[in-house]
C-alpha atoms as a PDB file:
ATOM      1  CA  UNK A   1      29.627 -57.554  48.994  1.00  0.00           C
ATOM      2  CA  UNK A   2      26.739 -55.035  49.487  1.00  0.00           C
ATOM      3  CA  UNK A   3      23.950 -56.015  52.264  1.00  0.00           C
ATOM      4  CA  UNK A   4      21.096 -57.374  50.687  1.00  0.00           C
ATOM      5  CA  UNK A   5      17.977 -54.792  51.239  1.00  0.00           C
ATOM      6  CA  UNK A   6      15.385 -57.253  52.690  1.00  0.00           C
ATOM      7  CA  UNK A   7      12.636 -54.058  52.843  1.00  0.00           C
ATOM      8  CA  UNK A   8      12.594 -55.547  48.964  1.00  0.00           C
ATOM      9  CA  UNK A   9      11.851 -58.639  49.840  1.00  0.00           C
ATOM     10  CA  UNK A  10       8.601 -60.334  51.001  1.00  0.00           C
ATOM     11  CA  UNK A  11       9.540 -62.809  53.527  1.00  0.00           C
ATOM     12  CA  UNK A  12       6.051 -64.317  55.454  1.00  0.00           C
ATOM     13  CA  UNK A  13       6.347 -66.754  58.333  1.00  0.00           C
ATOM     14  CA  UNK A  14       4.505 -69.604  57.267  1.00  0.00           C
ATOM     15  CA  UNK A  15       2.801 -72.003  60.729  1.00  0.00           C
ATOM     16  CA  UNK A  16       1.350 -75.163  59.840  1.00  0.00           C
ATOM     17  CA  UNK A  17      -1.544 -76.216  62.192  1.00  0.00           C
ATOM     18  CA  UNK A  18      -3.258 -79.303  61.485  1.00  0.00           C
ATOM     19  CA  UNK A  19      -6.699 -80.093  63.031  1.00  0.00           C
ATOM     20  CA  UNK A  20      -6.746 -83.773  64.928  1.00  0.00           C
ATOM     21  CA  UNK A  21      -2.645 -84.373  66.014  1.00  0.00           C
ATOM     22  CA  UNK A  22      -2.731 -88.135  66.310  1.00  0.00           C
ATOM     23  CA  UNK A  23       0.447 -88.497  68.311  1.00  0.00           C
ATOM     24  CA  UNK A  24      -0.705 -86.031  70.767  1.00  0.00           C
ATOM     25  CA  UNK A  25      -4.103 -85.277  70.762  1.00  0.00           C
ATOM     26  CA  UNK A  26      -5.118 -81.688  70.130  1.00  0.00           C
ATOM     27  CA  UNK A  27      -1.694 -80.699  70.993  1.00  0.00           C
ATOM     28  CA  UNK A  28      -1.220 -77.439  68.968  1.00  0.00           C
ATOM     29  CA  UNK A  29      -4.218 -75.487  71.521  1.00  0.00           C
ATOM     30  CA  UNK A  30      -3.870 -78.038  74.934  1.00  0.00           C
ATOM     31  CA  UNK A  31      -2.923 -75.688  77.515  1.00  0.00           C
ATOM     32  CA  UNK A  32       0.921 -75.014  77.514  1.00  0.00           C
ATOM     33  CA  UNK A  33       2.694 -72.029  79.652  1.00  0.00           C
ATOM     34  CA  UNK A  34      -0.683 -70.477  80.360  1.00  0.00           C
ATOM     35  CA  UNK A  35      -1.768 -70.518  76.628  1.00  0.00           C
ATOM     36  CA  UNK A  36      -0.960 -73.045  73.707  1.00  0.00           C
ATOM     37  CA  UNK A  37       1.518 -73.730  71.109  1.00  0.00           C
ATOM     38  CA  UNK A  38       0.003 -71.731  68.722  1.00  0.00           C
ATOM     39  CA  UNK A  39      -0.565 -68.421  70.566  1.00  0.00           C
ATOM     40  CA  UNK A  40       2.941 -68.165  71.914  1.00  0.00           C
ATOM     41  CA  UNK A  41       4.579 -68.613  68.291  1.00  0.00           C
ATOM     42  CA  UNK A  42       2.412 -66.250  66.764  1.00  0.00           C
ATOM     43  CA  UNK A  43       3.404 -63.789  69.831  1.00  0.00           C
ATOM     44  CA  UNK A  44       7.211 -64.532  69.653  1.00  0.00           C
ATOM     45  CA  UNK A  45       6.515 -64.452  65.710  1.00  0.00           C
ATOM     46  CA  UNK A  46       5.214 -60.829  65.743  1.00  0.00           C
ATOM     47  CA  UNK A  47       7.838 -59.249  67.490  1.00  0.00           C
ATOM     48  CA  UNK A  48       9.928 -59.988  64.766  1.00  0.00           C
ATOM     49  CA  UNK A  49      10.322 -57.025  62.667  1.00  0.00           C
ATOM     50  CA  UNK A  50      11.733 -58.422  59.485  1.00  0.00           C
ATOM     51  CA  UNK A  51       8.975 -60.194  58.563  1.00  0.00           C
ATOM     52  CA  UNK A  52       6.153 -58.662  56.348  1.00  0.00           C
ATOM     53  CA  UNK A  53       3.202 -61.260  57.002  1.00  0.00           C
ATOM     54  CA  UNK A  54       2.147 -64.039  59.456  1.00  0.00           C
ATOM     55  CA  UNK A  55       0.537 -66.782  57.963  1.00  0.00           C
ATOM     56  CA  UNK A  56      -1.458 -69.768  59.771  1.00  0.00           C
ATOM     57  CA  UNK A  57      -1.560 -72.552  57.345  1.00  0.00           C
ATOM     58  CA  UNK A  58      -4.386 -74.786  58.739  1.00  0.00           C
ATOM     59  CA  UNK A  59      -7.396 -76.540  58.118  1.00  0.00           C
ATOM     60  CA  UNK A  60      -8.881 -76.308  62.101  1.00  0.00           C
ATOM     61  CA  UNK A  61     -11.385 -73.670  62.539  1.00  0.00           C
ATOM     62  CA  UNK A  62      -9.999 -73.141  66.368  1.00  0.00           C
ATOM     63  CA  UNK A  63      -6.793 -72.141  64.522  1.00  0.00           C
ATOM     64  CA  UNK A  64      -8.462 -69.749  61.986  1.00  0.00           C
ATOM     65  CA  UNK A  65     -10.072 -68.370  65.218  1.00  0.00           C
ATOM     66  CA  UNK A  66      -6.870 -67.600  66.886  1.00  0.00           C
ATOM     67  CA  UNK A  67      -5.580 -66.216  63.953  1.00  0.00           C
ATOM     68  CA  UNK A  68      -8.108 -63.528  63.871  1.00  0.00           C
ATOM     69  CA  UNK A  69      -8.069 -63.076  67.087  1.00  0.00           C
ATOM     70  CA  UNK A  70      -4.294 -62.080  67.182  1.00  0.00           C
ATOM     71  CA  UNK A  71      -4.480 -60.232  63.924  1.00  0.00           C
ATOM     72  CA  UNK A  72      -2.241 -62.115  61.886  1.00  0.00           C
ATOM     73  CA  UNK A  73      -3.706 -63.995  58.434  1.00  0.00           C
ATOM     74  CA  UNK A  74      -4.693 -67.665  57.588  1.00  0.00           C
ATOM     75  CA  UNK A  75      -4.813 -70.238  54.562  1.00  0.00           C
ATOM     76  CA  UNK A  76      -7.490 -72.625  54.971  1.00  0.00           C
ATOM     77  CA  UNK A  77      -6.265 -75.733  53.907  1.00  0.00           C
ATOM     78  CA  UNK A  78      -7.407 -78.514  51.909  1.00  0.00           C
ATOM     79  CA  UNK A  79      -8.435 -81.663  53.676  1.00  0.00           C
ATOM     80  CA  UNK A  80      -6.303 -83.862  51.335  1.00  0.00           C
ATOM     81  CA  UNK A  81      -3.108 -81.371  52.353  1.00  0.00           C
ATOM     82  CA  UNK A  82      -3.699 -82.284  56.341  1.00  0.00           C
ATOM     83  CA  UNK A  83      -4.462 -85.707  56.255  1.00  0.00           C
ATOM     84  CA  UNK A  84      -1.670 -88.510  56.251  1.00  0.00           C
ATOM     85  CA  UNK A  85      -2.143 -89.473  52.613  1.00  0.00           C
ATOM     86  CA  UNK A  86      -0.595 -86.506  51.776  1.00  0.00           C
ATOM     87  CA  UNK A  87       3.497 -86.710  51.543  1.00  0.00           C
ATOM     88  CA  UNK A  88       5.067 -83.931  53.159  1.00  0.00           C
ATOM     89  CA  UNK A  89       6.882 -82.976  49.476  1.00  0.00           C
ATOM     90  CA  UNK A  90       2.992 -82.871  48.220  1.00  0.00           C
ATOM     91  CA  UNK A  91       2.149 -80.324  51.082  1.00  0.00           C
ATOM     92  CA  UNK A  92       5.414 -77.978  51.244  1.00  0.00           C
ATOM     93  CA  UNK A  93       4.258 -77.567  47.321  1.00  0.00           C
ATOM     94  CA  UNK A  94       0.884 -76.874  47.778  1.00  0.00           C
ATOM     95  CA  UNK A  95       2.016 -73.948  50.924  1.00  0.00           C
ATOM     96  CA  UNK A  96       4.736 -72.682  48.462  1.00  0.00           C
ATOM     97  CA  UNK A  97       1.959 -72.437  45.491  1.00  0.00           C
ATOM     98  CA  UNK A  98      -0.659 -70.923  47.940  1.00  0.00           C
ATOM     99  CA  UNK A  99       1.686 -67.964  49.712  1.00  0.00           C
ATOM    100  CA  UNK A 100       2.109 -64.830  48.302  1.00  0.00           C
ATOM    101  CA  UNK A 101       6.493 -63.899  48.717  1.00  0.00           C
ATOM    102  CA  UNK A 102       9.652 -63.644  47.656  1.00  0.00           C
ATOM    103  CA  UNK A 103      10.777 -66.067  50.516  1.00  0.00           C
ATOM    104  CA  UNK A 104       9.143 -68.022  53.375  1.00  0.00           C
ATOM    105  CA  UNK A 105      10.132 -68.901  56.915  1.00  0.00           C
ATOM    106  CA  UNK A 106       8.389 -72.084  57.863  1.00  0.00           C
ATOM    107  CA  UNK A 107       8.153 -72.852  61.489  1.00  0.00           C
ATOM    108  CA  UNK A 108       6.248 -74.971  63.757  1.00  0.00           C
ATOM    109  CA  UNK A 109       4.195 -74.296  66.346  1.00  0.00           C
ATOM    110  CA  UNK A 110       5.333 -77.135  68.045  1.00  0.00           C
ATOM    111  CA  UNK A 111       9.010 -76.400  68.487  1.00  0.00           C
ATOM    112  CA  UNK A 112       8.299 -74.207  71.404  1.00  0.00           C
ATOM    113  CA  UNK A 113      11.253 -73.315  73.111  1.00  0.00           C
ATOM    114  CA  UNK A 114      13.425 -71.022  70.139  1.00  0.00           C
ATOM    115  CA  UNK A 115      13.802 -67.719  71.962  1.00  0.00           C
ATOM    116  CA  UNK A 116      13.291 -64.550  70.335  1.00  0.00           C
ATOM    117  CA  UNK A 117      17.311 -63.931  69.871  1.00  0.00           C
ATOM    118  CA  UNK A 118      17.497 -67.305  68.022  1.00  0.00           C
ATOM    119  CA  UNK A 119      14.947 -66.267  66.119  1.00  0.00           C
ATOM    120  CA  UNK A 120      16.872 -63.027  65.171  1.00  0.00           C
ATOM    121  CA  UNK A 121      20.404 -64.749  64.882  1.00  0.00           C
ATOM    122  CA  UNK A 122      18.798 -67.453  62.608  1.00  0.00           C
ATOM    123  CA  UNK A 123      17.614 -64.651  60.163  1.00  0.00           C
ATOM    124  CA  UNK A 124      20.932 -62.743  60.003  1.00  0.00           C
ATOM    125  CA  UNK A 125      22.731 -66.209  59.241  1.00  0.00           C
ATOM    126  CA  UNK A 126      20.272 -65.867  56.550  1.00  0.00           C
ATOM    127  CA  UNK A 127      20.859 -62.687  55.296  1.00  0.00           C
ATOM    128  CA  UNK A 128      24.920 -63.407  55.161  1.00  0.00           C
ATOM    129  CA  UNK A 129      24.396 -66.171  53.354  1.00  0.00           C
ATOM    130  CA  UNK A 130      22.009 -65.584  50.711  1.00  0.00           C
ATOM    131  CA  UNK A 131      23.468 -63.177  48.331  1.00  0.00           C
ATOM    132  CA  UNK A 132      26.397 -64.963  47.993  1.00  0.00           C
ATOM    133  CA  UNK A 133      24.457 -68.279  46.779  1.00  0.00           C
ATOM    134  CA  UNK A 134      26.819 -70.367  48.565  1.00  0.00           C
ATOM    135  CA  UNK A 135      23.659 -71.577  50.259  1.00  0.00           C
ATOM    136  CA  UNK A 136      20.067 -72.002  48.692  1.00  0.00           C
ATOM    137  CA  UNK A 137      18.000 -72.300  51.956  1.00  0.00           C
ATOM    138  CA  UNK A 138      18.622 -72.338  56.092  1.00  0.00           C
ATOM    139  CA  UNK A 139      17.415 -74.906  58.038  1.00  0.00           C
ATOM    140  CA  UNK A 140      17.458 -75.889  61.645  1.00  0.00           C
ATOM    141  CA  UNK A 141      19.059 -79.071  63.119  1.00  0.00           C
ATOM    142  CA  UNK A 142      19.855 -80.878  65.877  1.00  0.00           C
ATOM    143  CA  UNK A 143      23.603 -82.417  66.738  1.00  0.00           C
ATOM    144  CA  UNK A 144      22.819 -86.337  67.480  1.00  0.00           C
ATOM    145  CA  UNK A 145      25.806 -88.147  69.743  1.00  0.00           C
ATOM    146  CA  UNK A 146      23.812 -91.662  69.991  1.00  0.00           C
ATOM    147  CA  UNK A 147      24.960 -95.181  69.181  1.00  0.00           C
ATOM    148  CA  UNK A 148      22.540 -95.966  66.280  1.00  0.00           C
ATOM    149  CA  UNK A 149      21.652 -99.238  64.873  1.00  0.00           C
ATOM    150  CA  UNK A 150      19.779-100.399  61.438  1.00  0.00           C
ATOM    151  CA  UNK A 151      18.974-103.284  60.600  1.00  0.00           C
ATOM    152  CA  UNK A 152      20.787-104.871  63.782  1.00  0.00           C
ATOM    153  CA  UNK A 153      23.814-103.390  62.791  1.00  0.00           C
ATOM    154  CA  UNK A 154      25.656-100.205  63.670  1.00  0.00           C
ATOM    155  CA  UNK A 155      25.928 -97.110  60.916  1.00  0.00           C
ATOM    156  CA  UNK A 156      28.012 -94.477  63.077  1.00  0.00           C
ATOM    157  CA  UNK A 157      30.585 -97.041  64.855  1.00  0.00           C
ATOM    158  CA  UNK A 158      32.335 -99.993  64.971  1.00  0.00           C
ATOM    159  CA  UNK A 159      31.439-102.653  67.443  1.00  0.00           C
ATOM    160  CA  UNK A 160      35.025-103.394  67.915  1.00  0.00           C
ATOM    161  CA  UNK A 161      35.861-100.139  68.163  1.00  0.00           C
ATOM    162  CA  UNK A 162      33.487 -98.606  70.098  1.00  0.00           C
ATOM    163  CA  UNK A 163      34.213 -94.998  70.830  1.00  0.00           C
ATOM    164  CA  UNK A 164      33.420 -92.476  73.402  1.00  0.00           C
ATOM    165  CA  UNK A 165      30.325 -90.832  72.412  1.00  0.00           C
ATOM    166  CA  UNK A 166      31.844 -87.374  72.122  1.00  0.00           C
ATOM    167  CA  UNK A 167      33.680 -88.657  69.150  1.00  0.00           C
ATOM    168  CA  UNK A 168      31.042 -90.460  67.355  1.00  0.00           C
ATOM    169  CA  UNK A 169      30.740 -88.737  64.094  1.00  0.00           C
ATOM    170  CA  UNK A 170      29.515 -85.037  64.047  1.00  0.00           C
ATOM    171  CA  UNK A 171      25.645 -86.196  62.340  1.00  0.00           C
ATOM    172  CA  UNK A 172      23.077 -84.327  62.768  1.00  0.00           C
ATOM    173  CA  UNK A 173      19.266 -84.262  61.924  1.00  0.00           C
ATOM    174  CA  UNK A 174      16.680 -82.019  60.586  1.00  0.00           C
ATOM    175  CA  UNK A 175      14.253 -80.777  63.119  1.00  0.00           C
ATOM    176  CA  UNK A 176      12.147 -78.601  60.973  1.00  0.00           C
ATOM    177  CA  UNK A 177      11.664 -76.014  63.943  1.00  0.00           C
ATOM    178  CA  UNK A 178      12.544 -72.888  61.501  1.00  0.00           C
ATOM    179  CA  UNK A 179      13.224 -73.236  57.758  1.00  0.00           C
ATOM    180  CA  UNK A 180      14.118 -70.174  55.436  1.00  0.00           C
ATOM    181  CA  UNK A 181      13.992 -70.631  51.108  1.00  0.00           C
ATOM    182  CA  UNK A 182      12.774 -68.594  48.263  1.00  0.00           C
ATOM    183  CA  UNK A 183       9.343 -69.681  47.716  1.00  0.00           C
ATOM    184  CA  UNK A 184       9.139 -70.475  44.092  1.00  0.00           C
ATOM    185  CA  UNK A 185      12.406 -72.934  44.682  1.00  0.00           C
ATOM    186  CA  UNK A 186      10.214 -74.413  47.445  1.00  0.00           C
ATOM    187  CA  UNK A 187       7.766 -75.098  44.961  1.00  0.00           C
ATOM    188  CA  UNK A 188       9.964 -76.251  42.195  1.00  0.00           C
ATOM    189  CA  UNK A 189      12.105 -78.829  44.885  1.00  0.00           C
ATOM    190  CA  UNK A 190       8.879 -79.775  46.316  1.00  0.00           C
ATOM    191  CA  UNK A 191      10.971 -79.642  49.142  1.00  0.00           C
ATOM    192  CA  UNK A 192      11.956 -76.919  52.848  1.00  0.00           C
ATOM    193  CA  UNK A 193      15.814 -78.088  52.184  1.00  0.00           C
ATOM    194  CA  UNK A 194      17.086 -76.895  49.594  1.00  0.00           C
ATOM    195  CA  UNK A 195      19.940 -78.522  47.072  1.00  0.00           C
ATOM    196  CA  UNK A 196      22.930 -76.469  49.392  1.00  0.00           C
ATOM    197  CA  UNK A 197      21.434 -75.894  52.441  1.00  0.00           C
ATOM    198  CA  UNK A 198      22.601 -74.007  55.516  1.00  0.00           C
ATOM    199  CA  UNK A 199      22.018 -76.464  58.421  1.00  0.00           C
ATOM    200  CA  UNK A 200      21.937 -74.100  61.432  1.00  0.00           C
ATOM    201  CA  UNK A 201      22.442 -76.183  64.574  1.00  0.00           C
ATOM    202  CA  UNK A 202      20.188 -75.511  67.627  1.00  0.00           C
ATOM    203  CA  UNK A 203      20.865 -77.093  70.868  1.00  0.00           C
ATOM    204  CA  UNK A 204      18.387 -79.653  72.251  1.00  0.00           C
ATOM    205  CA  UNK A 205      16.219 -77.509  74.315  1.00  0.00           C
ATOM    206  CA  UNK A 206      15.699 -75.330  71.291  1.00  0.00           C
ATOM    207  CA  UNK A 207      15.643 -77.757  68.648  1.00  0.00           C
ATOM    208  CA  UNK A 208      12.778 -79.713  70.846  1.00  0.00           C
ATOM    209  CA  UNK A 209       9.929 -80.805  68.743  1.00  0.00           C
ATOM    210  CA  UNK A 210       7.023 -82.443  70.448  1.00  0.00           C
ATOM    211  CA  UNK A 211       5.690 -85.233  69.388  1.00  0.00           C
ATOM    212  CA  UNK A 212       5.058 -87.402  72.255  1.00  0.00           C
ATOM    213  CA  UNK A 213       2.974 -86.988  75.588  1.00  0.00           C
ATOM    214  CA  UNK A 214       6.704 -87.135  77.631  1.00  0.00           C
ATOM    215  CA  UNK A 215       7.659 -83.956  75.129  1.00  0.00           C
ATOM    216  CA  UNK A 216       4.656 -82.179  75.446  1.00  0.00           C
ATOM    217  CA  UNK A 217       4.858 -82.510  79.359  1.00  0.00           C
ATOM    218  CA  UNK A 218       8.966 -82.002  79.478  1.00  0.00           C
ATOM    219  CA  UNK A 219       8.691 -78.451  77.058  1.00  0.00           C
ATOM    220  CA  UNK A 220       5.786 -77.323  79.033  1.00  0.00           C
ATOM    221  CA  UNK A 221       7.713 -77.165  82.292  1.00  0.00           C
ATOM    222  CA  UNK A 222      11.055 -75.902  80.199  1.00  0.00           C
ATOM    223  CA  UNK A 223       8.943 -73.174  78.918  1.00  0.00           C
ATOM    224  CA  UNK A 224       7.354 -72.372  82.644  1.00  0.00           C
ATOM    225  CA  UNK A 225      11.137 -72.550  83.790  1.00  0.00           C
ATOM    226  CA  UNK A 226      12.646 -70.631  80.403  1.00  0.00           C
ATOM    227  CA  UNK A 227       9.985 -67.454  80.968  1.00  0.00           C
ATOM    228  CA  UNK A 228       9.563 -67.665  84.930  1.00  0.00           C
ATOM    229  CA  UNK A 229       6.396 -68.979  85.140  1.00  0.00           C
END
């Protein structure tokens, strides 16, 4: 199998920013590791060489600011495509429709602690795996070892059989930090995963997304510790 030549291939990173975070207020420009959320992925973003464009999907004017600021490009967005009528399948459509590539990488500003080799590793996983079309899209997850409950009854383990939790069942769950498809499937599946996706495990610093005050506090000081702050 030859090596797919990516230099054909438009890949843009795609960062959603949306203006007014409920969870955590104004989290995505809040001051984190001496900057904010946004700034440091758009740094670690440009130092990777394989992609062709930066993109800052958004509808906050701060954003569009710090786009221009750092050089890299910017979508503004439709109100109806940041506000929480809007079904995520609705939105990854309307980025798909509105980017110009052959594939996209979506990632989120808010998963703030993938280093720059991850990043890297993560797109050569991609590159192995594409040609072949044993896989249709790459996607990030996180392992979960938990006792879970729905409905006030277990769904990974018996109660009279209760288990160690090393050997609950290997499940894991999306955590959206970096996503890799060909855009016009993206648009066509309405969807990041695609129908045989490559689930790409990260481990839970990496795979940290914040979406609580407690995560936002807890990544700031792993990033401080992670870069020697």
């Amino acid at each position: 199998m030859r090596d797919i030549d990516f230099k054909m291939h438009k890949i843009v990173a795609v960062v959603p920013v949306r203006q007014g975070s409920q969870r955590v207020i104004n989290k995505n420009f809040r001051a984190f590791g001496g900057k904010n959320l946004l700034i440091h992925k758009i740094e670690i973003l440009k130092k990777l060489k394989f992609l062709d464009e930066i993109i800052i999907n958004t509808n906050s004017d701060k954003a569009i600011s710090i786009a221009k600021k750092l050089d890299v490009k910017y979508f503004r967005r439709d109100d109806y495509y940041a506000s929480s009528k809007c079904l995520n399948s609705d939105f990854w459509k309307n980025v798909a429709d509105n980017t110009n590539s052959e594939f996209i990488m979506f990632t989120n500003c808010t998963s703030p602690l993938i280093k720059l080799t991850t990043y890297k590793d993560f797109f050569s996983t991609f590159k192995k795996n594409i040609l072949n079309k044993k896989y249709d899209s790459i996607n990030t997850v996180t392992e979960i070892k938990e006792f879970l409950f729905k409905n006030n009854k277990p769904i990974n383990f018996k109660l009279n059989q209760t288990p160690n939790s090393q050997n609950l069942p290997d499940i894991v769950k999306l955590n959206f930090a970096i996503n890799i498809l060909n855009t016009k499937q993206m648009s066509s599946n309405r969807s990041l995963i695609g129908k045989k996706p490559f689930l790409y495990k990260l481990n839970e610093v990496e795979g940290l997304d914040v979406n609580s005050e407690f995560e936002f506090s807890f990544a700031n000081f792993l990033f401080k510790k992670q870069n020697n702050f």
